[in-house]
C-alpha atoms as a PDB file:
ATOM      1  CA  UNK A   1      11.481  64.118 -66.137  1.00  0.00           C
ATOM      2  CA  UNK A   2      11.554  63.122 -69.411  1.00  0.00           C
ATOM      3  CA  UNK A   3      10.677  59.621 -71.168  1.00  0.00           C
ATOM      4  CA  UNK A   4      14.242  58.448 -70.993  1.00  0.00           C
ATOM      5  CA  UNK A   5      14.135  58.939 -67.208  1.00  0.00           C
ATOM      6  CA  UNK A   6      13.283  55.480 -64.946  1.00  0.00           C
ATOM      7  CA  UNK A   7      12.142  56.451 -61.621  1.00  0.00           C
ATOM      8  CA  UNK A   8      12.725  53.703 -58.675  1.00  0.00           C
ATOM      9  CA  UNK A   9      11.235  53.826 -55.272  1.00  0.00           C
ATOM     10  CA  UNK A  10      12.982  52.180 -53.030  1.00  0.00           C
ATOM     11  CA  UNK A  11      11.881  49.822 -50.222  1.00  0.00           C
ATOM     12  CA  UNK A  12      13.854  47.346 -47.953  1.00  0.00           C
ATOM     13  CA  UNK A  13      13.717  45.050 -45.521  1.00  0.00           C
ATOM     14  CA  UNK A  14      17.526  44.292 -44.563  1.00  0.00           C
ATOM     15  CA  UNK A  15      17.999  44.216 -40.843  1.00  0.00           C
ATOM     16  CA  UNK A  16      20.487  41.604 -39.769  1.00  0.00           C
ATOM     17  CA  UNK A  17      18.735  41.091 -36.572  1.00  0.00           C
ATOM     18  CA  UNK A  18      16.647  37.478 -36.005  1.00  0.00           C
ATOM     19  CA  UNK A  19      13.082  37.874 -35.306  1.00  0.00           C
ATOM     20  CA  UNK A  20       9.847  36.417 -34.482  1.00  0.00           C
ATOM     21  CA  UNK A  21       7.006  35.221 -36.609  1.00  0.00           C
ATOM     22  CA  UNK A  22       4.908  37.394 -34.712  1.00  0.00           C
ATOM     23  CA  UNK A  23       7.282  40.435 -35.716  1.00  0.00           C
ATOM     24  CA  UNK A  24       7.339  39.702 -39.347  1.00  0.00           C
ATOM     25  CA  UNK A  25       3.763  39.778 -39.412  1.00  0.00           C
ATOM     26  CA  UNK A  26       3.237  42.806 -38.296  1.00  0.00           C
ATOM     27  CA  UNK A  27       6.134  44.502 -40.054  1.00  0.00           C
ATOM     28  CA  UNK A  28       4.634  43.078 -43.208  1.00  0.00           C
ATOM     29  CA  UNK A  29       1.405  44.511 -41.707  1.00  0.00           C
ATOM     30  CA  UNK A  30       2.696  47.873 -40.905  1.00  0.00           C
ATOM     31  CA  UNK A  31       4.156  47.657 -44.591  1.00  0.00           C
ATOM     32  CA  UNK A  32       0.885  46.671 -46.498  1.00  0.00           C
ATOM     33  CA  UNK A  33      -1.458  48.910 -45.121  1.00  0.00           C
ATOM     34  CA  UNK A  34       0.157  52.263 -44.834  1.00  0.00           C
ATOM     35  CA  UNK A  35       3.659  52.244 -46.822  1.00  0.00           C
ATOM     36  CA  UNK A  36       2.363  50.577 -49.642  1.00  0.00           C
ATOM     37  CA  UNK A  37      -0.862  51.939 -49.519  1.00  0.00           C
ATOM     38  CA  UNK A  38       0.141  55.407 -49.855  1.00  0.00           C
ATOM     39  CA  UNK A  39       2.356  54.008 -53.247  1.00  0.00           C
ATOM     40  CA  UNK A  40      -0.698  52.415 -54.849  1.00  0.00           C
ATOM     41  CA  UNK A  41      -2.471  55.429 -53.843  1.00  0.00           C
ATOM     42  CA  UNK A  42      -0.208  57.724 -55.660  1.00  0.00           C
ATOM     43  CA  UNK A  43      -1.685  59.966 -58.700  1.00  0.00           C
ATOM     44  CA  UNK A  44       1.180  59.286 -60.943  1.00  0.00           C
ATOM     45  CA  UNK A  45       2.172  55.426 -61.174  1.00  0.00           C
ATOM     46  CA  UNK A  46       4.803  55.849 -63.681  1.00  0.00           C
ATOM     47  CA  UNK A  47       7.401  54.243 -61.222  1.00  0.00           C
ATOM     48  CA  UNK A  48       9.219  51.345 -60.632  1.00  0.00           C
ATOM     49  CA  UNK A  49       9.220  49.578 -56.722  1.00  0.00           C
ATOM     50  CA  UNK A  50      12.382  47.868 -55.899  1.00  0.00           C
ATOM     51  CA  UNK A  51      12.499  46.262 -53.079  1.00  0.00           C
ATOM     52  CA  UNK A  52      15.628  45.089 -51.320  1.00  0.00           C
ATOM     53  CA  UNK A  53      15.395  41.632 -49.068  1.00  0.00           C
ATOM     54  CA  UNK A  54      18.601  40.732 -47.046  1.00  0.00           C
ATOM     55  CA  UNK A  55      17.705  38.363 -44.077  1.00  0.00           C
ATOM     56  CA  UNK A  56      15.003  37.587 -44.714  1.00  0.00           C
ATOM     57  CA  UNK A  57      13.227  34.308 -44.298  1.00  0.00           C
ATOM     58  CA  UNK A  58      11.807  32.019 -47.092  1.00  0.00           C
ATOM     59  CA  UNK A  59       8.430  32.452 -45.888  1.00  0.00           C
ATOM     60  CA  UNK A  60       8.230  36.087 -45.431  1.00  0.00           C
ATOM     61  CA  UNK A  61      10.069  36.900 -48.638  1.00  0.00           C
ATOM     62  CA  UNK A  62       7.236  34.896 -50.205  1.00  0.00           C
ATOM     63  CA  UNK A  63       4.718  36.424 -48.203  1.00  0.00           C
ATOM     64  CA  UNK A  64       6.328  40.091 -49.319  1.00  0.00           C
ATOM     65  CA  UNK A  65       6.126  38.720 -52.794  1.00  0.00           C
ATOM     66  CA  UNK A  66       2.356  38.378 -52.871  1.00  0.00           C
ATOM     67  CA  UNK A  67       1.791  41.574 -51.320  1.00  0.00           C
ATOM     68  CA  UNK A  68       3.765  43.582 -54.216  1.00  0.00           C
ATOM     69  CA  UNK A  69       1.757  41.068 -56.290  1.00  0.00           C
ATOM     70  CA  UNK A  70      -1.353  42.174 -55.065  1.00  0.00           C
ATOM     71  CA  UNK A  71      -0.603  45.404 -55.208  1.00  0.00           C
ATOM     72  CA  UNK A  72      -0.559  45.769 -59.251  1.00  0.00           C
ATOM     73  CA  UNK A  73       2.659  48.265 -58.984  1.00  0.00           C
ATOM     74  CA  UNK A  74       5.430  47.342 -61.428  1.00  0.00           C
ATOM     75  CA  UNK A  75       8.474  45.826 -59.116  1.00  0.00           C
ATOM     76  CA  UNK A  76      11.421  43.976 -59.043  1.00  0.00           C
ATOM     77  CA  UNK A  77      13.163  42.243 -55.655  1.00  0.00           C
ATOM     78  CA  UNK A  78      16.979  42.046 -54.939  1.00  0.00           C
ATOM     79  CA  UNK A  79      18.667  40.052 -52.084  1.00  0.00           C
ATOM     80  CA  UNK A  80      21.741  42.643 -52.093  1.00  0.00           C
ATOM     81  CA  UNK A  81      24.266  39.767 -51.045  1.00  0.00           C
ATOM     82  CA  UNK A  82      23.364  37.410 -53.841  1.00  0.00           C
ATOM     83  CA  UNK A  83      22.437  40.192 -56.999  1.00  0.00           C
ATOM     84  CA  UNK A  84      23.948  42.926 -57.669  1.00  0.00           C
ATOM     85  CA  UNK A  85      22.084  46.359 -58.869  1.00  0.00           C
ATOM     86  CA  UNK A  86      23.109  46.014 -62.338  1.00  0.00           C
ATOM     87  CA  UNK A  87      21.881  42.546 -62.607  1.00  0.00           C
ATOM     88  CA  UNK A  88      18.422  43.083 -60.759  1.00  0.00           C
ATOM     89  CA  UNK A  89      17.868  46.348 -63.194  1.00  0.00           C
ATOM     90  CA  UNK A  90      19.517  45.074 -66.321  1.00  0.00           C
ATOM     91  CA  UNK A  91      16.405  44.654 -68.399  1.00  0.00           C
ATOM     92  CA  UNK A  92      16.169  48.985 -68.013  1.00  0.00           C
ATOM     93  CA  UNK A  93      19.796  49.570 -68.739  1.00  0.00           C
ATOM     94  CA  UNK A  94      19.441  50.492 -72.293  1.00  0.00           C
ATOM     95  CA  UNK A  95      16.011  51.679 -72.079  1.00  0.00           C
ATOM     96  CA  UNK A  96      16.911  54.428 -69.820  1.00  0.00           C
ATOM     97  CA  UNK A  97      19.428  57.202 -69.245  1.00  0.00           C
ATOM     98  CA  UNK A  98      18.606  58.671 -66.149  1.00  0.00           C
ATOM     99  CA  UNK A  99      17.448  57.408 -62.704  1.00  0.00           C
ATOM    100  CA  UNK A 100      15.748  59.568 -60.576  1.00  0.00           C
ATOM    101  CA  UNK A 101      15.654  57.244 -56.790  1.00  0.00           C
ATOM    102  CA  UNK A 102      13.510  57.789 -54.449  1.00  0.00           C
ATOM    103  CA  UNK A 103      13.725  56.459 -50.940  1.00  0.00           C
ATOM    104  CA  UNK A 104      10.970  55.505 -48.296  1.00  0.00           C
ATOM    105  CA  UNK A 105      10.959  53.320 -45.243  1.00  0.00           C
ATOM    106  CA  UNK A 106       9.323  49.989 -45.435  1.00  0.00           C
ATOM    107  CA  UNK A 107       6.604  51.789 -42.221  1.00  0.00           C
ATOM    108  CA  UNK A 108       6.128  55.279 -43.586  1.00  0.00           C
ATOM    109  CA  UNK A 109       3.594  57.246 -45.875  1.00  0.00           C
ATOM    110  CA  UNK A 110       3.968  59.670 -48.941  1.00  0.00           C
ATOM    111  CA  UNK A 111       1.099  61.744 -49.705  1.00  0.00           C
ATOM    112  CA  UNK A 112      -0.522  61.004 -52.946  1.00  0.00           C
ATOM    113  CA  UNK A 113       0.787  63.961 -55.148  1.00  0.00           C
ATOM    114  CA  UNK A 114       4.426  62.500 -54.072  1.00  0.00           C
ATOM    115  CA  UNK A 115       5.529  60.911 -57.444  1.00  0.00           C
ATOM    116  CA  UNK A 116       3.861  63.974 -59.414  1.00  0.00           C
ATOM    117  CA  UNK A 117       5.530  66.624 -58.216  1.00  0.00           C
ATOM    118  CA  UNK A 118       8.789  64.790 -57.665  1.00  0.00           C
ATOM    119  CA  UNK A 119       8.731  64.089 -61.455  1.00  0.00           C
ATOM    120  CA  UNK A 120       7.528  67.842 -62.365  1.00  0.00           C
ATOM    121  CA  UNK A 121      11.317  68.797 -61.803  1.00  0.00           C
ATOM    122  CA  UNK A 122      13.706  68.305 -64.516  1.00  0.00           C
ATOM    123  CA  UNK A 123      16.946  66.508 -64.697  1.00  0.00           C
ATOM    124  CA  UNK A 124      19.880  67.901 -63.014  1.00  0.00           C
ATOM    125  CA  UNK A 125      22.815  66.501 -62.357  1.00  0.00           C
ATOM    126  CA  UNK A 126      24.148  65.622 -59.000  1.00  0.00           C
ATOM    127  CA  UNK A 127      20.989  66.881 -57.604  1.00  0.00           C
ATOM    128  CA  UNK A 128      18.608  65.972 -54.441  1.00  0.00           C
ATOM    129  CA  UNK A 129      15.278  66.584 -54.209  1.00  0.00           C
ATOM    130  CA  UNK A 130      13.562  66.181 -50.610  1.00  0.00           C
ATOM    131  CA  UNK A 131      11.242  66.723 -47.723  1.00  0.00           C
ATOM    132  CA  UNK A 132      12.009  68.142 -44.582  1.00  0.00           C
ATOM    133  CA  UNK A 133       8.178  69.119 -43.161  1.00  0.00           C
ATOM    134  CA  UNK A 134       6.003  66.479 -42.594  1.00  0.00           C
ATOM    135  CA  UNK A 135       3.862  64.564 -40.055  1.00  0.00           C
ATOM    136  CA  UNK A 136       4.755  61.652 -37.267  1.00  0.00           C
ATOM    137  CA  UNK A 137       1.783  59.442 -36.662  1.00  0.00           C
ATOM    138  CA  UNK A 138       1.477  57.197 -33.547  1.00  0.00           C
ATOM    139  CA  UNK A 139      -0.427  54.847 -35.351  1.00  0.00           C
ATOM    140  CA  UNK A 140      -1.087  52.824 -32.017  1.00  0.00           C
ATOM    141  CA  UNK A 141      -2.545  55.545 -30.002  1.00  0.00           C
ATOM    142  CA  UNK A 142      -3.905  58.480 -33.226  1.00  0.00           C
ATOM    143  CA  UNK A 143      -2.132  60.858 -32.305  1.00  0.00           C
ATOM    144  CA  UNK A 144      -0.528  63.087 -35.115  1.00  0.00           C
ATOM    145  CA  UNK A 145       2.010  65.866 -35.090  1.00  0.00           C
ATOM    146  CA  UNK A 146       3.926  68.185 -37.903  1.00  0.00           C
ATOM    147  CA  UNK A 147       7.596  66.732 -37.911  1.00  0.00           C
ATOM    148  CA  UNK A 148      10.877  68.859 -39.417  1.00  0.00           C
ATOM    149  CA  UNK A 149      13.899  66.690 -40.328  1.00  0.00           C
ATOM    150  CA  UNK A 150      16.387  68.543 -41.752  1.00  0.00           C
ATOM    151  CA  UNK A 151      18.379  65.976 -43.827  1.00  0.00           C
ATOM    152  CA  UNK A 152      15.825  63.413 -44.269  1.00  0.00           C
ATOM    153  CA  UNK A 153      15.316  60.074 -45.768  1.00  0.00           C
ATOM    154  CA  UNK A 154      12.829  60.974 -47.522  1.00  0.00           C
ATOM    155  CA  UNK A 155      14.894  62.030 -50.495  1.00  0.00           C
ATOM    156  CA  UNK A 156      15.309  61.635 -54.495  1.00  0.00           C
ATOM    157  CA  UNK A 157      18.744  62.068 -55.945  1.00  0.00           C
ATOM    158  CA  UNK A 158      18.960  62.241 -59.571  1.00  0.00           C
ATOM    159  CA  UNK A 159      21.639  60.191 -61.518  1.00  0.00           C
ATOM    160  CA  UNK A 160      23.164  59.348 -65.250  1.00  0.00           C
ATOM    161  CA  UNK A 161      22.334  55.648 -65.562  1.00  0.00           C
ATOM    162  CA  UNK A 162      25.355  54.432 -65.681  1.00  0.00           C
ATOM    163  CA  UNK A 163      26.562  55.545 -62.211  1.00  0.00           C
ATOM    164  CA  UNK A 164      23.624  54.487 -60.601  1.00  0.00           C
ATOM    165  CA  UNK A 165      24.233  50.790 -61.863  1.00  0.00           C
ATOM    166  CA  UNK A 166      27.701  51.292 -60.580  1.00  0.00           C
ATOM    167  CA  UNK A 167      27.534  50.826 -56.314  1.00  0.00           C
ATOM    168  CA  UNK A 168      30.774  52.213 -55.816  1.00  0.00           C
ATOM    169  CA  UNK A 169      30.635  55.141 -58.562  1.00  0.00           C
ATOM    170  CA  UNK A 170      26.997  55.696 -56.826  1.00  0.00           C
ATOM    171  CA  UNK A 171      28.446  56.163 -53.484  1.00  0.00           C
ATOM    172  CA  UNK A 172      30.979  58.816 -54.787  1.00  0.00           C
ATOM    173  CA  UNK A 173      28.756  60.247 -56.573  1.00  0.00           C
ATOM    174  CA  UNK A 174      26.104  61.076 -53.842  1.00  0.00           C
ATOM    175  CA  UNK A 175      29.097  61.389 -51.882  1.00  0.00           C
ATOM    176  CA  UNK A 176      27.362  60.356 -48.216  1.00  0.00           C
ATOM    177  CA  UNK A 177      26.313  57.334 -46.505  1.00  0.00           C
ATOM    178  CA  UNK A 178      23.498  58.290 -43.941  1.00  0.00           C
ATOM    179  CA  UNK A 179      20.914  60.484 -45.324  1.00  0.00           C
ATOM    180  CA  UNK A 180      21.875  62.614 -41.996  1.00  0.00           C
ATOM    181  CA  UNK A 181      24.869  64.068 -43.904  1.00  0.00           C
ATOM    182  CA  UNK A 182      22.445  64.355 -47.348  1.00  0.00           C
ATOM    183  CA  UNK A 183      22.072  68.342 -46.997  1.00  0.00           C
ATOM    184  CA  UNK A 184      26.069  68.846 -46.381  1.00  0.00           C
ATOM    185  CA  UNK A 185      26.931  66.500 -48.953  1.00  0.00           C
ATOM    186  CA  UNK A 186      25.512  67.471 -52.761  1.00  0.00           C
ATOM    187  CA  UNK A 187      23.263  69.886 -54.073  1.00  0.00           C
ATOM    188  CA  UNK A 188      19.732  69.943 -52.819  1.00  0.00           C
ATOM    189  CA  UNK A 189      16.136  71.664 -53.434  1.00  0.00           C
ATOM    190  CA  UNK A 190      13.655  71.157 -50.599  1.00  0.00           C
ATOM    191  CA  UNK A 191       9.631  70.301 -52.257  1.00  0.00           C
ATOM    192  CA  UNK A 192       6.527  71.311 -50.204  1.00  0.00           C
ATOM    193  CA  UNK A 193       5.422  70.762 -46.994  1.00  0.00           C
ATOM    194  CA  UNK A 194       3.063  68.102 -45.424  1.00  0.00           C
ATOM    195  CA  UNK A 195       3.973  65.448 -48.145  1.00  0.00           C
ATOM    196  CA  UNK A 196       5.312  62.507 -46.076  1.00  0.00           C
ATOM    197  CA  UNK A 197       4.218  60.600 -42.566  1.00  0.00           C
ATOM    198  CA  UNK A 198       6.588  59.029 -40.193  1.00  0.00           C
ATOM    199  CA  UNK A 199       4.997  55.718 -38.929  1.00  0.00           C
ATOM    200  CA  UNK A 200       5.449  55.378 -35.019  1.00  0.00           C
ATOM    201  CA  UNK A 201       4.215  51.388 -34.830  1.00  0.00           C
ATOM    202  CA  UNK A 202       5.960  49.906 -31.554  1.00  0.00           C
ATOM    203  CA  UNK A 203       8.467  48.161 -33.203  1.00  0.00           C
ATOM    204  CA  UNK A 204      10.589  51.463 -34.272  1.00  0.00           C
ATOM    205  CA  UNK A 205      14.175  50.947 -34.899  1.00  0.00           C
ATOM    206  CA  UNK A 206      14.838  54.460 -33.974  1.00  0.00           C
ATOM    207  CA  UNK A 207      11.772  56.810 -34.363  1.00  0.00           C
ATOM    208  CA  UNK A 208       9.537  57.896 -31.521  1.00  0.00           C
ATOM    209  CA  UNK A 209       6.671  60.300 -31.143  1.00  0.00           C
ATOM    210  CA  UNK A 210       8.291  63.292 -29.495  1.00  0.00           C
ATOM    211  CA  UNK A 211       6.675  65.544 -26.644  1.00  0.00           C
ATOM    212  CA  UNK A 212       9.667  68.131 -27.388  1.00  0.00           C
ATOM    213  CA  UNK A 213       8.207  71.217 -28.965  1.00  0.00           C
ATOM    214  CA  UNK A 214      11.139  73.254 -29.147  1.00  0.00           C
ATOM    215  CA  UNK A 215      12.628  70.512 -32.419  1.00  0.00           C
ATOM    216  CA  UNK A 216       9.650  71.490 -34.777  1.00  0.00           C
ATOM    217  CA  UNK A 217      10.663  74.664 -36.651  1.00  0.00           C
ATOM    218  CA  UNK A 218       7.885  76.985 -37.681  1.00  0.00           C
ATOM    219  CA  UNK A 219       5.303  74.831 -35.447  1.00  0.00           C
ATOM    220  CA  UNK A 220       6.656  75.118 -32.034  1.00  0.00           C
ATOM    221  CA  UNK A 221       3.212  76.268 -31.388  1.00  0.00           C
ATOM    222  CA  UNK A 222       1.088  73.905 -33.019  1.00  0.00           C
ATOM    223  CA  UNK A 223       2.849  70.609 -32.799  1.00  0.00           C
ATOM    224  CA  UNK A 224       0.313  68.466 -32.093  1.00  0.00           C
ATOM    225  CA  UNK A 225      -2.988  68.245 -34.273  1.00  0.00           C
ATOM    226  CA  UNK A 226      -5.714  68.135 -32.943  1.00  0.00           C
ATOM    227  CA  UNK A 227      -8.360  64.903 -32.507  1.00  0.00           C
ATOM    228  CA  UNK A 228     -11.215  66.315 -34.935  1.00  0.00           C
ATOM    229  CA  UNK A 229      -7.991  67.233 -37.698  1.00  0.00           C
ATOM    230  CA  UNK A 230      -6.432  63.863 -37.652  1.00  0.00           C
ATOM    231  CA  UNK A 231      -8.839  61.419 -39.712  1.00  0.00           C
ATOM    232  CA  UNK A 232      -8.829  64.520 -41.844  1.00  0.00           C
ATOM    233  CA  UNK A 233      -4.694  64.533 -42.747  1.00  0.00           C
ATOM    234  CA  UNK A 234      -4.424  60.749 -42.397  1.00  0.00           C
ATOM    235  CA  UNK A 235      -7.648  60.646 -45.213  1.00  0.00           C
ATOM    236  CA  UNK A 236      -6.175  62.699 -47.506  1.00  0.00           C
ATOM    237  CA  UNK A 237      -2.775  60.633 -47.572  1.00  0.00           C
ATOM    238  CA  UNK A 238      -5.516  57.681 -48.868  1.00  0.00           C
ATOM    239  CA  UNK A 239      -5.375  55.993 -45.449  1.00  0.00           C
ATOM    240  CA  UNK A 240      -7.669  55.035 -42.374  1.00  0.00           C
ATOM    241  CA  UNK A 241      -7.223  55.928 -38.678  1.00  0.00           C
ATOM    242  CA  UNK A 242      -9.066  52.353 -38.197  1.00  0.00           C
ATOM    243  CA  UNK A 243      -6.090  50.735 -40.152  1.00  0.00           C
ATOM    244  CA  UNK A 244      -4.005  49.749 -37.338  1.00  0.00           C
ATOM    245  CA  UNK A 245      -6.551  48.089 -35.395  1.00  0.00           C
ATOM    246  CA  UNK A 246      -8.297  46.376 -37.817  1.00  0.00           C
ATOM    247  CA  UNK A 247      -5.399  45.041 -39.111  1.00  0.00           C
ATOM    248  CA  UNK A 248      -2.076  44.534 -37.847  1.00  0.00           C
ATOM    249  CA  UNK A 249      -1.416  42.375 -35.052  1.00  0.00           C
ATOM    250  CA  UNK A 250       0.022  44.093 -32.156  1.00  0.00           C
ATOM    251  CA  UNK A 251       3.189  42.347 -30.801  1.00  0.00           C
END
């Protein structure tokens, strides 16, 4: 990655579902101390947070704003019905000439060496870079296990500038819409293993802690870690076991 390259994380909170104050305080929470934590945590900070609000309430968007504030990351916010993406990132368009964007979910963890060795790989075009072996943490009951995903969302795809500022040349251009169909869709180069959690919080969309051995490839035998290794792999991703309970409010 080269100076002329502006690398976004991206982070969202867009689900048109109505919720309780109770659940937007511990999504924001969940968010704070582990997803964020593991992004102020990384080694390399040469990256730009965007985070995307779509129904969203007044008070929690404020409430999200503080916490980015806090968090002494450069950021910008976009509400994707009222801004588009080449308004929200027009003070880089002429600064940069190629975005590499990489996306996380708003309740999962990327291992501190994330951003380094995401930008040790050089521009190519119509390229992905991602993880597929990682860990799923139940953060409400520590327990940990080695997860495989094989088209994951934990993914960076490199483009030209000017197509990423374009959402419809973006979307041919990647040429998928679920990250599911990522791997069948454009070119691809997996990184290393054991760089990402999956957050398992009680308010999942989708994600649960799985019993099945026979869907983790290469670990059917080990799935689980055990007690006295989990402080150790949650540690070195810059977070606490204790987290959860000393912090978020269970709903």
């Amino acid at each position: 990655m080269n100076n002329k390259t502006l690398h976004i994380i991206g982070n969202e909170f867009t689900r048109n579902i109505a919720h309780s104050d109770d659940w937007w305080i511990h999504r924001l929470g969940i968010y704070e101390h582990y997803c964020l934590a593991s992004l102020k945590n990384q080694t390399n900070k040469n990256f730009l947070l965007m985070m995307t609000l779509n129904y969203v309430p007044i008070e929690f968007q404020k409430k999200i704003k503080h916490i980015l504030d806090a968090s002494e990351l450069q950021y910008v916010l976009r509400n994707f019905t009222e801004t588009s993406l080449a308004e929200t990132l027009s003070q880089f368009r002429d600064k940069y000439d190629t975005v590499y964007h990489t996306r996380i979910d708003s309740d999962d963890m990327f291992h501190k060496t994330v951003v380094d060795e995401i930008q040790s790989y050089g521009i190519h075009e119509r390229k992905a870079l991602i993880f597929q072996k990682g860990y799923c943490y139940d953060c409400r009951n520590n327990r940990l296990q080695h997860y495989f995903m094989p088209s994951p969302p934990f993914s960076t795809i490199i483009y030209p500038m000017s197509i990423y500022l374009d959402e419809a040349k973006q979307q041919e251009y990647k040429n998928f819409k679920s990250h599911d169909s990522l791997c069948g869709a454009m070119p691809y180069k997996v990184l290393s293993e054991n760089k990402f959690i999956v957050n398992v919080h009680g308010t999942n969309r989708i994600t649960i802690y799985q019993n099945d051995r026979t869907i983790f490839k290469g670990h059917e035998n080990e799935t689980e870690i055990p007690f006295t290794g989990i402080d150790r792999v949650i540690n070195d991703f810059g977070i606490s076991s204790d987290t959860y309970k000393n912090n978020i409010v269970h709903i």
